[in-house]
N, C-alpha and C. Protein backbone atom coordinates (compact mmCIF):
# COMPACT_ATOMS: atom_id res chain seq x y z
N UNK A 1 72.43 46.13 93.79
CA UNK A 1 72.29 47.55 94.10
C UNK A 1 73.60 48.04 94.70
N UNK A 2 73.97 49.49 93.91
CA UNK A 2 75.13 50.04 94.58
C UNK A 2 74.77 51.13 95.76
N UNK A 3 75.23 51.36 96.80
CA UNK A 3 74.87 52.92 97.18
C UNK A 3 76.32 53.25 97.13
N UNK A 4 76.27 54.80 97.16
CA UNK A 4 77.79 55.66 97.13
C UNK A 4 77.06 57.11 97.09
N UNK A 5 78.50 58.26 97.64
CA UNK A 5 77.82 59.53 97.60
C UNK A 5 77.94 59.65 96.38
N UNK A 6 76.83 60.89 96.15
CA UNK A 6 76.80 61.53 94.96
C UNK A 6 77.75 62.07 94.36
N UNK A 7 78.13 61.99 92.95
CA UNK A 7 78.53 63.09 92.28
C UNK A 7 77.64 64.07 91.60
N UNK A 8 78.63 65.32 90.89
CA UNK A 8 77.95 66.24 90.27
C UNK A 8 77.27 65.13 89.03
N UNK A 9 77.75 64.59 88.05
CA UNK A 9 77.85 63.84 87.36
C UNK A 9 75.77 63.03 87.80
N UNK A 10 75.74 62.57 89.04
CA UNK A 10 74.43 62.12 89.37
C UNK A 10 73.36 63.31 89.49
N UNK A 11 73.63 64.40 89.80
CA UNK A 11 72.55 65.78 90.01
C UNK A 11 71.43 65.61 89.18
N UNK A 12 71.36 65.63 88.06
CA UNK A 12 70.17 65.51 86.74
C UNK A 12 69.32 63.78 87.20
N UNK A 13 70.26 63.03 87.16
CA UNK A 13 69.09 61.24 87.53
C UNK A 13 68.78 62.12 88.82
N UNK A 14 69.27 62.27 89.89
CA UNK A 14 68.67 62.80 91.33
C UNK A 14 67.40 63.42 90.73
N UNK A 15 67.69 64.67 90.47
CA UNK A 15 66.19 65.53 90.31
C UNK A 15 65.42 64.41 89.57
N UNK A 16 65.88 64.27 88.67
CA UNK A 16 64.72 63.24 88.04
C UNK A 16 63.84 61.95 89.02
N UNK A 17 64.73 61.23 90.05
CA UNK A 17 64.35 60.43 90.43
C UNK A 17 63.55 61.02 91.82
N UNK A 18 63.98 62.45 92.40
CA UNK A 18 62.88 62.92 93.47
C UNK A 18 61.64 63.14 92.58
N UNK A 19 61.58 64.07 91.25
CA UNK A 19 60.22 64.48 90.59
C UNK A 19 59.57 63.14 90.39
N UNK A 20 59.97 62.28 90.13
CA UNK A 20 58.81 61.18 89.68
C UNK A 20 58.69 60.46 90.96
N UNK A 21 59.37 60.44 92.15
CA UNK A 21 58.66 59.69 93.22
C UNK A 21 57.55 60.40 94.25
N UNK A 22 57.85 62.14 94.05
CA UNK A 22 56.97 63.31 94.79
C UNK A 22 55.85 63.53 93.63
N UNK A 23 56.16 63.79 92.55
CA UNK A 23 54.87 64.12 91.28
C UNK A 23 55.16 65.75 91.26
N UNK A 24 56.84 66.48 91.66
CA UNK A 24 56.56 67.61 91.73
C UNK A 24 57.77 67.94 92.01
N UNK A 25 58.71 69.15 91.77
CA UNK A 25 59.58 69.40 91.92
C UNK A 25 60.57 70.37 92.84
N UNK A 26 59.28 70.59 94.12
CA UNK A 26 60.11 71.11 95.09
C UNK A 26 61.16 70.17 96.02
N UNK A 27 61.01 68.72 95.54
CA UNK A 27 62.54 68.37 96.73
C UNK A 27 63.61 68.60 96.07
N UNK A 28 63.81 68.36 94.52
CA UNK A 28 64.85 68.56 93.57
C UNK A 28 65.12 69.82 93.85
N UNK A 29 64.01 70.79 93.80
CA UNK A 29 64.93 72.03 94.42
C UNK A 29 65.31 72.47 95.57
N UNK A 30 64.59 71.66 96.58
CA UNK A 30 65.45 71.81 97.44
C UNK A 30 67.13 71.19 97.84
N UNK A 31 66.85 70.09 97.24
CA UNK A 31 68.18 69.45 96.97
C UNK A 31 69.28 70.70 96.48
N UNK A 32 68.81 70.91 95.13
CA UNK A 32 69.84 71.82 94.70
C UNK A 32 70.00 73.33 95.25
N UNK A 33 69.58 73.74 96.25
CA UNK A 33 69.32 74.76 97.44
C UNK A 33 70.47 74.41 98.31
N UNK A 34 70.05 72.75 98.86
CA UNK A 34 70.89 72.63 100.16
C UNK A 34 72.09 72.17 99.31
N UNK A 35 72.86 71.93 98.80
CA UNK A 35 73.80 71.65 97.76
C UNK A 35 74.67 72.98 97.56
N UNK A 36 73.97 74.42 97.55
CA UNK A 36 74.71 75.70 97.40
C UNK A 36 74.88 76.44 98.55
N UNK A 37 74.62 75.77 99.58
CA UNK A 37 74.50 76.59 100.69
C UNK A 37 75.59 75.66 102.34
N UNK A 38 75.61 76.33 103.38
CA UNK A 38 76.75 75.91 104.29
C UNK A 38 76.39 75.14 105.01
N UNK A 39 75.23 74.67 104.50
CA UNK A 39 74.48 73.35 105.38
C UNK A 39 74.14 71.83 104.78
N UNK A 40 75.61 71.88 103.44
CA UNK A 40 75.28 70.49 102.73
C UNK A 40 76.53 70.11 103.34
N UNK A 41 76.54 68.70 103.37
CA UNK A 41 77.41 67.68 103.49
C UNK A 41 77.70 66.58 102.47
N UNK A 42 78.24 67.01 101.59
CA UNK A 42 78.65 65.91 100.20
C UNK A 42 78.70 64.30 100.60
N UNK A 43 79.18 64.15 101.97
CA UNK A 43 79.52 62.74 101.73
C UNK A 43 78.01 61.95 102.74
N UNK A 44 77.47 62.85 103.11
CA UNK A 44 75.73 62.12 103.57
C UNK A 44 74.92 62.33 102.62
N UNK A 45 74.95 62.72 100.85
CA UNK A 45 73.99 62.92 100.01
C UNK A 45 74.65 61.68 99.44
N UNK A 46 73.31 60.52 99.25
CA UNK A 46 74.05 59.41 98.95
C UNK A 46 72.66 58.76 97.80
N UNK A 47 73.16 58.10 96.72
CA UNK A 47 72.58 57.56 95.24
C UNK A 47 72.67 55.95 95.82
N UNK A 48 71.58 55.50 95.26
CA UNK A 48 71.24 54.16 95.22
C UNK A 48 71.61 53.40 93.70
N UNK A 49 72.12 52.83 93.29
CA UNK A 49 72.42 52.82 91.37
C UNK A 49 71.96 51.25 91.50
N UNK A 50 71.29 50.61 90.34
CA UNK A 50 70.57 49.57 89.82
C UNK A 50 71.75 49.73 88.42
N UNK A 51 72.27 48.88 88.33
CA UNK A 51 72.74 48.42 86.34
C UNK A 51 73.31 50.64 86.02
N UNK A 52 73.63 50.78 87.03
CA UNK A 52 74.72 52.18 86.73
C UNK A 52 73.62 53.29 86.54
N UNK A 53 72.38 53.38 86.89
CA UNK A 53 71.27 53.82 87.13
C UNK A 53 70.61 54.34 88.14
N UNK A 54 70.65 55.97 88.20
CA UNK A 54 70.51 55.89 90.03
C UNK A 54 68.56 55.76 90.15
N UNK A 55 68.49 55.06 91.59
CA UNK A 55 66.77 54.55 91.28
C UNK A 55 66.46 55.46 92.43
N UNK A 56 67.90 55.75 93.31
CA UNK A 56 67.07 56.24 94.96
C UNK A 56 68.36 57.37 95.36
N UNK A 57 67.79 58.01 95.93
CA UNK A 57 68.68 59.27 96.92
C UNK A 57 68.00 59.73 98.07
N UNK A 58 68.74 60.03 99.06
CA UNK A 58 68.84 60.20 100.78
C UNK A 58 69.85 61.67 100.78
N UNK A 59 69.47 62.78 101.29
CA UNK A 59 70.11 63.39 101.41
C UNK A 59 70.05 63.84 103.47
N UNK A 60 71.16 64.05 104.00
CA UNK A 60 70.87 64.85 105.13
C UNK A 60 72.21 65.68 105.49
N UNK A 61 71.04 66.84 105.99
CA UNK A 61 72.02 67.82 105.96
C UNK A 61 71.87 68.53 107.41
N UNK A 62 72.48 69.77 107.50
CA UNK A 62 72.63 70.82 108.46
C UNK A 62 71.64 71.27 108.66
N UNK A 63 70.71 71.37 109.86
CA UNK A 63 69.54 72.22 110.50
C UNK A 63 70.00 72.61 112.08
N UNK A 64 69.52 73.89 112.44
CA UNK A 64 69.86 74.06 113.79
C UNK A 64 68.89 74.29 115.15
N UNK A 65 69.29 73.84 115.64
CA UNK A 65 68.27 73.37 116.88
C UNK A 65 68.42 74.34 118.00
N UNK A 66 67.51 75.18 118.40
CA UNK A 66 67.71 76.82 119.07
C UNK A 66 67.34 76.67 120.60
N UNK A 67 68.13 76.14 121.43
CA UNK A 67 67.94 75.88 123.14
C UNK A 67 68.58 77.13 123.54
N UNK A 68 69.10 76.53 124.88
CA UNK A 68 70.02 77.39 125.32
C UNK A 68 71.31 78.14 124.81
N UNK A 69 71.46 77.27 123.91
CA UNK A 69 72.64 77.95 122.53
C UNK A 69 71.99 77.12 121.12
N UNK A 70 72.72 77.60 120.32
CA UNK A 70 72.37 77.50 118.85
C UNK A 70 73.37 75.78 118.67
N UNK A 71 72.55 74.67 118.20
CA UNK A 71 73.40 73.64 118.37
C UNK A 71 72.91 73.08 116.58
N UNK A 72 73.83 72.61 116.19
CA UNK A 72 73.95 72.23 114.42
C UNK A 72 73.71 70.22 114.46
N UNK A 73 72.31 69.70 113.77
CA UNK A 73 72.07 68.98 113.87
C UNK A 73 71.48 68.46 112.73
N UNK A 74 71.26 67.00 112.42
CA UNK A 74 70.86 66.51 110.74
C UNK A 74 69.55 66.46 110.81
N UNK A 75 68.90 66.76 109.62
CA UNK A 75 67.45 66.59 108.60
C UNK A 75 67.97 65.47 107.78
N UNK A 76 67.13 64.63 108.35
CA UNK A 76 67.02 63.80 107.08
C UNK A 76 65.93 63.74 106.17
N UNK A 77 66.22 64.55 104.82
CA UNK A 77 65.07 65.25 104.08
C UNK A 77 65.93 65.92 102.28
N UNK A 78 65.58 65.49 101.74
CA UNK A 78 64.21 64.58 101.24
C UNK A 78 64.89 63.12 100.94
N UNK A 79 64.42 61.70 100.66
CA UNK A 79 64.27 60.47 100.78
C UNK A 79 63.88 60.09 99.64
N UNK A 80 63.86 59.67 98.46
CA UNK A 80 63.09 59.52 97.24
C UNK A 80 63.64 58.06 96.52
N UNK A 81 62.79 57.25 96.08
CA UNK A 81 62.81 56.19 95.22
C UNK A 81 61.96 56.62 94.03
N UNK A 82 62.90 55.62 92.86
CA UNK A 82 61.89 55.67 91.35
C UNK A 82 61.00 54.97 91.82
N UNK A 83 59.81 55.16 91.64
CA UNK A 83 58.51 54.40 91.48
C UNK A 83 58.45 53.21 91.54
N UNK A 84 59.11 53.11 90.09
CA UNK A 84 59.31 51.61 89.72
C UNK A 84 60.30 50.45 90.56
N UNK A 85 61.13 51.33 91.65
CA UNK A 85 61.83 50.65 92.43
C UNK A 85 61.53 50.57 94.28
N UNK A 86 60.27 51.20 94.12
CA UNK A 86 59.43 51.04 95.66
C UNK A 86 59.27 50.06 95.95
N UNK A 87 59.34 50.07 97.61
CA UNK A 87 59.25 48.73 98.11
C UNK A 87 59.87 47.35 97.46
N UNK A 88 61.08 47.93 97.67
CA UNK A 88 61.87 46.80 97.31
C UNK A 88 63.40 46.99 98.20
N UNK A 89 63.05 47.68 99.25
CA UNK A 89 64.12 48.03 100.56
C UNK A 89 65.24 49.17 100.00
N UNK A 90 65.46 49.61 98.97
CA UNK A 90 66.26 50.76 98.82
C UNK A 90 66.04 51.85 99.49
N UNK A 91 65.19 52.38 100.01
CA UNK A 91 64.90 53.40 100.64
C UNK A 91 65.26 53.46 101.97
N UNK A 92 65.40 51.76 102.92
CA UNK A 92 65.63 51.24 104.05
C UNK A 92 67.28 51.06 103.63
N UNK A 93 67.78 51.06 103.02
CA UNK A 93 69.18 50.33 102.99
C UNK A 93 69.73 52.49 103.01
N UNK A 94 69.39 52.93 101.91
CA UNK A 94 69.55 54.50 102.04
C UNK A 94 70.17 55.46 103.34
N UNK A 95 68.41 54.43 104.25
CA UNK A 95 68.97 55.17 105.35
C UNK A 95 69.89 54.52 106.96
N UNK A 96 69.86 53.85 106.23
CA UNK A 96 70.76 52.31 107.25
C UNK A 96 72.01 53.01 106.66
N UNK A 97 72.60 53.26 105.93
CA UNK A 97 73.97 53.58 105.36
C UNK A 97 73.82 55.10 105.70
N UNK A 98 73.32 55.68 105.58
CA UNK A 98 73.28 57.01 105.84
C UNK A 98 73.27 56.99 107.13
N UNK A 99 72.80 56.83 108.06
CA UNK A 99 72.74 56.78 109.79
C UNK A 99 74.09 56.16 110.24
N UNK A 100 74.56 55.30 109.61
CA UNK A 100 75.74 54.93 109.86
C UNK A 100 77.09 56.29 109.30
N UNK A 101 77.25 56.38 108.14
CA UNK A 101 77.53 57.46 107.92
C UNK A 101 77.76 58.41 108.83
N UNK A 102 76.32 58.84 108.95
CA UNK A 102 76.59 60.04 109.94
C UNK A 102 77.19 59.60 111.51
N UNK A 103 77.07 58.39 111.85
CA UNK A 103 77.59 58.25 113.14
C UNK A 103 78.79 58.10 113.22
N UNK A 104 79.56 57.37 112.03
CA UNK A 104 81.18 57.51 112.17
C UNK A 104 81.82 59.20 111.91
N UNK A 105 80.40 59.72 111.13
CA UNK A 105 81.24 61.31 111.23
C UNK A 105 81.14 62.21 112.42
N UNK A 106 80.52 61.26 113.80
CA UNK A 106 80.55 61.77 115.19
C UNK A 106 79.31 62.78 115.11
N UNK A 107 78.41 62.59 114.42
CA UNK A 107 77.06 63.50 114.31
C UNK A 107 76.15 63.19 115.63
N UNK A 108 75.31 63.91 116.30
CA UNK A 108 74.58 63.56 117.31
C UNK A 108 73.17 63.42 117.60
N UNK A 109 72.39 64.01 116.25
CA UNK A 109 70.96 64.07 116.77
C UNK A 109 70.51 63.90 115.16
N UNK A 110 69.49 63.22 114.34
CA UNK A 110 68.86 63.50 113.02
C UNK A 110 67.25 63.49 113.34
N UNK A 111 66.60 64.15 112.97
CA UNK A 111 65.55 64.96 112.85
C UNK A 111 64.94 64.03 111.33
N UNK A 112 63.76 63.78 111.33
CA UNK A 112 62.83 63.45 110.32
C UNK A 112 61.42 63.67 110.56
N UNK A 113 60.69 64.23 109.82
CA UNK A 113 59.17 64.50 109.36
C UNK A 113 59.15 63.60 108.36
N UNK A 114 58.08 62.71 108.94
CA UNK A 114 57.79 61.49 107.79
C UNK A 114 57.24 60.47 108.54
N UNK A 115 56.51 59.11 108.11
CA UNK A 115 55.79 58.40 108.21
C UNK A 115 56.03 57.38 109.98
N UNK A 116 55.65 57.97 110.87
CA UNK A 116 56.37 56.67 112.11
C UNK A 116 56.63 55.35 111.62
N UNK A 117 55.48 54.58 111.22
CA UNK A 117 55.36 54.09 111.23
C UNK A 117 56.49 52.72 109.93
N UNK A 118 57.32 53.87 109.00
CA UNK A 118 57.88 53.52 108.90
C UNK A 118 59.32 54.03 109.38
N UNK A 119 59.75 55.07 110.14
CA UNK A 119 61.06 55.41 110.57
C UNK A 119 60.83 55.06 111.78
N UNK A 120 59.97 54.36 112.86
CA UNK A 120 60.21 53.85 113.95
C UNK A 120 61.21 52.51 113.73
N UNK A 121 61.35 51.86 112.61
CA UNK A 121 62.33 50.49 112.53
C UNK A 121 63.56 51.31 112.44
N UNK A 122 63.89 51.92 112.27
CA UNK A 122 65.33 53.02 112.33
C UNK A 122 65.37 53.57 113.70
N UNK A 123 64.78 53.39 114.36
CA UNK A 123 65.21 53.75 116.26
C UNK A 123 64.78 55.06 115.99
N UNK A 124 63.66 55.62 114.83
CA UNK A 124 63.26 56.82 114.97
C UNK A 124 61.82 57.49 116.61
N UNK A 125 61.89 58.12 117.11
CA UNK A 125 60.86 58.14 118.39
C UNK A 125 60.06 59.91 118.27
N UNK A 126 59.33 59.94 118.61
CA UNK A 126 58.63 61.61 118.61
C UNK A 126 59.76 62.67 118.88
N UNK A 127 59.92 63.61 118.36
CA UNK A 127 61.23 64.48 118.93
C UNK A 127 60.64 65.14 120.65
N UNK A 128 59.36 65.22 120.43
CA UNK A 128 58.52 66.25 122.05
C UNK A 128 59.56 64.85 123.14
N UNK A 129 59.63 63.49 123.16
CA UNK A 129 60.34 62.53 124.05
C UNK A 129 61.55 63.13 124.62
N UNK A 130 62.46 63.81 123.90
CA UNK A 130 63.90 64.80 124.28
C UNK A 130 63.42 66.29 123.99
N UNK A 131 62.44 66.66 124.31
CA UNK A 131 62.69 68.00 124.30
C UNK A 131 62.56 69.04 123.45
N UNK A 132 62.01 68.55 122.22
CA UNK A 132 62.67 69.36 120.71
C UNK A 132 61.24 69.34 120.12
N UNK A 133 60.97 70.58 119.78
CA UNK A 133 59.84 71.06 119.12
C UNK A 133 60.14 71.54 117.28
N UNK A 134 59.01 71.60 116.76
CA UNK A 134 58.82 71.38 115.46
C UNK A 134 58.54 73.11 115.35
N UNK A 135 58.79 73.44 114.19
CA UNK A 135 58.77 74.47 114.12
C UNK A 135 57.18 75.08 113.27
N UNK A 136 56.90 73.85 113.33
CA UNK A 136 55.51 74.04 112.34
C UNK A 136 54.50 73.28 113.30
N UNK A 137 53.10 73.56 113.04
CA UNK A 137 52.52 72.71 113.75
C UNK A 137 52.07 71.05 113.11
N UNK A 138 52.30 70.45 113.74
CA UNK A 138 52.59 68.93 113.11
C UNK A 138 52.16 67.89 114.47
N UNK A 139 51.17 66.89 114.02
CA UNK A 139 50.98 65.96 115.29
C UNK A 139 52.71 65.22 115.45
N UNK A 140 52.88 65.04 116.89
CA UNK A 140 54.27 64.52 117.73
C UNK A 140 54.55 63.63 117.12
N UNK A 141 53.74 62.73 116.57
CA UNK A 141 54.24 60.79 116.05
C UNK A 141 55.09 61.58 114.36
N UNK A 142 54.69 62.35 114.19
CA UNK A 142 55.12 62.66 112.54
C UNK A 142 56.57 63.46 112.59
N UNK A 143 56.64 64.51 113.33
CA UNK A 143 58.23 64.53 113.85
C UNK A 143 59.31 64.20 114.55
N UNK A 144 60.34 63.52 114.21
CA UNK A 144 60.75 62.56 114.97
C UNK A 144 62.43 62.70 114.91
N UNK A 145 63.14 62.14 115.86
CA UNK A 145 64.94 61.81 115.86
C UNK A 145 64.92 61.15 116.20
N UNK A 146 66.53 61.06 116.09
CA UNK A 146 67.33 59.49 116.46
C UNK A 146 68.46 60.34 116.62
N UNK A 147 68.36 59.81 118.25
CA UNK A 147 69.98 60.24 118.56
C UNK A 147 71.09 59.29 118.40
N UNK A 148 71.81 59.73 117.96
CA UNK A 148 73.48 59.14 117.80
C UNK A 148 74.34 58.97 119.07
N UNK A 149 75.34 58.37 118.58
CA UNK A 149 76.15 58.20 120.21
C UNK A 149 76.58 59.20 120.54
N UNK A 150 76.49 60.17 119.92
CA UNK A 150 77.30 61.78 120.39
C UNK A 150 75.97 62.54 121.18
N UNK A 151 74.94 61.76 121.10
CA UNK A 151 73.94 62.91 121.81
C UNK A 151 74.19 63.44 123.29
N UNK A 152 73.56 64.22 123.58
CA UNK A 152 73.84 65.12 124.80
C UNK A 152 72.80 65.50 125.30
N UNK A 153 72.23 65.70 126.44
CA UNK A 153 71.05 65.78 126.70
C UNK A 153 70.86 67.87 126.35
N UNK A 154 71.91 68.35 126.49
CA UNK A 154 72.13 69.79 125.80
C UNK A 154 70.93 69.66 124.22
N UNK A 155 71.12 69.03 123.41
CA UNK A 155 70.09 69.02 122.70
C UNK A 155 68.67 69.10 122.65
N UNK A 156 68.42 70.19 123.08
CA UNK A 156 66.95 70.70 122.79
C UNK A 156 66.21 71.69 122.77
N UNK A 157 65.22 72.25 122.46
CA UNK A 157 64.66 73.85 122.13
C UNK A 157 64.02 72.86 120.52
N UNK A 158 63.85 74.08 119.92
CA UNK A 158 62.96 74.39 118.70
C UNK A 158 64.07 74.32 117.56
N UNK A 159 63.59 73.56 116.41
CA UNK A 159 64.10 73.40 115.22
C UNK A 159 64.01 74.63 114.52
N UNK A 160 65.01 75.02 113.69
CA UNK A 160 65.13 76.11 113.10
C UNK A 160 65.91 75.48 111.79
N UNK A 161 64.76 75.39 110.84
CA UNK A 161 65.08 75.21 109.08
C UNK A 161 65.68 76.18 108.54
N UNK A 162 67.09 75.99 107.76
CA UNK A 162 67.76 77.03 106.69
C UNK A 162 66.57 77.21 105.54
N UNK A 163 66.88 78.50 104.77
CA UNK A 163 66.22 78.96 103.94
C UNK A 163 65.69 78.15 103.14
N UNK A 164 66.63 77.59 102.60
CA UNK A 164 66.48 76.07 101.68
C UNK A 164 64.86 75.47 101.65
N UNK A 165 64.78 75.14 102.98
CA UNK A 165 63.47 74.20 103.46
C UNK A 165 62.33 74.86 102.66
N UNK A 166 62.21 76.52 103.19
CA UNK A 166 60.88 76.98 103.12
C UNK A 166 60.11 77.16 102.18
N UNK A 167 60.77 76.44 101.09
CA UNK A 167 60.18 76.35 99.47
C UNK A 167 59.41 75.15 99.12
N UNK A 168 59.56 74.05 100.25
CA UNK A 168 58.61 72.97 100.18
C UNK A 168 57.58 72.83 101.11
């Protein structure tokens, strides 16, 4: 297995490989949403490739977190494996390289809605623990971060999703 960021060149396997792991095609569009807009980061949208084949993609991007000032922080969203390549740790390696990623690019806080029980092995914890509320109503164990070494205890208030999001 390779990982590397995306190219344009990967966009079409991407959509393809979010629609068949969701059964539906709002992460592909959201992908290609956050992709046109001032809250993508090219080199954290990252392809998993099998035999030159992409099987998995991790994208995280720009969301802002509304405290005492307006502070710019990562979603990690959406997460997708081919089917046929579940549970077989690509999805874990995705975001092991991606978290790293973002920490050499001095990033400080990532944000995920998704399963505890599997983003707690990623040092993922409830976001309500620091302060940071969901902008939707959602039980605490299901929204969650991981702060980076840049965190600050300044990080916190209410999540505020770019336009992008509100289509899924």
């Amino acid at each position: 297995m390779n990982i590397s960021t995306e190219t344009p060149s990967d966009y079409l396997a991407i959509s393809q490989v979010n629609n068949l792991a969701f059964g539906r095609e709002n992460e592909s569009q959201l992908i290609a949403a956050i992709r046109l807009s001032d809250f993508y980061i090219p080199e954290l949208s990252l392809i998993a490739e099998i035999d030159n084949n992409v099987v998995g993609h991790i994208i995280f991007s720009y969301i802002e977190l509304a405290g005492e000032e307006k502070l710019q922080v990562l979603a990690l969203a959406p997460i997708a494996v081919h089917p046929q390549f579940q549970k077989q740790g690509i999805g874990s390696a995705l975001i092991q390289i991606g978290l790293t990623k973002a920490e050499a690019r001095g990033e400080s806080l990532v944000i995920v809605l998704g399963d505890p029980q599997f983003y707690t092995r990623f040092g993922f914890i409830p976001s309500t623990t620091y302060g940071i509320e969901s902008p939707f109503p959602v039980p605490d164990e299901f929204f969650m971060v991981k702060p980076l070494q840049k965190y600050q205890t300044k990080y916190r208030g209410k999540v505020i999703y770019p336009p992008a999001f509100h289509q899924v």
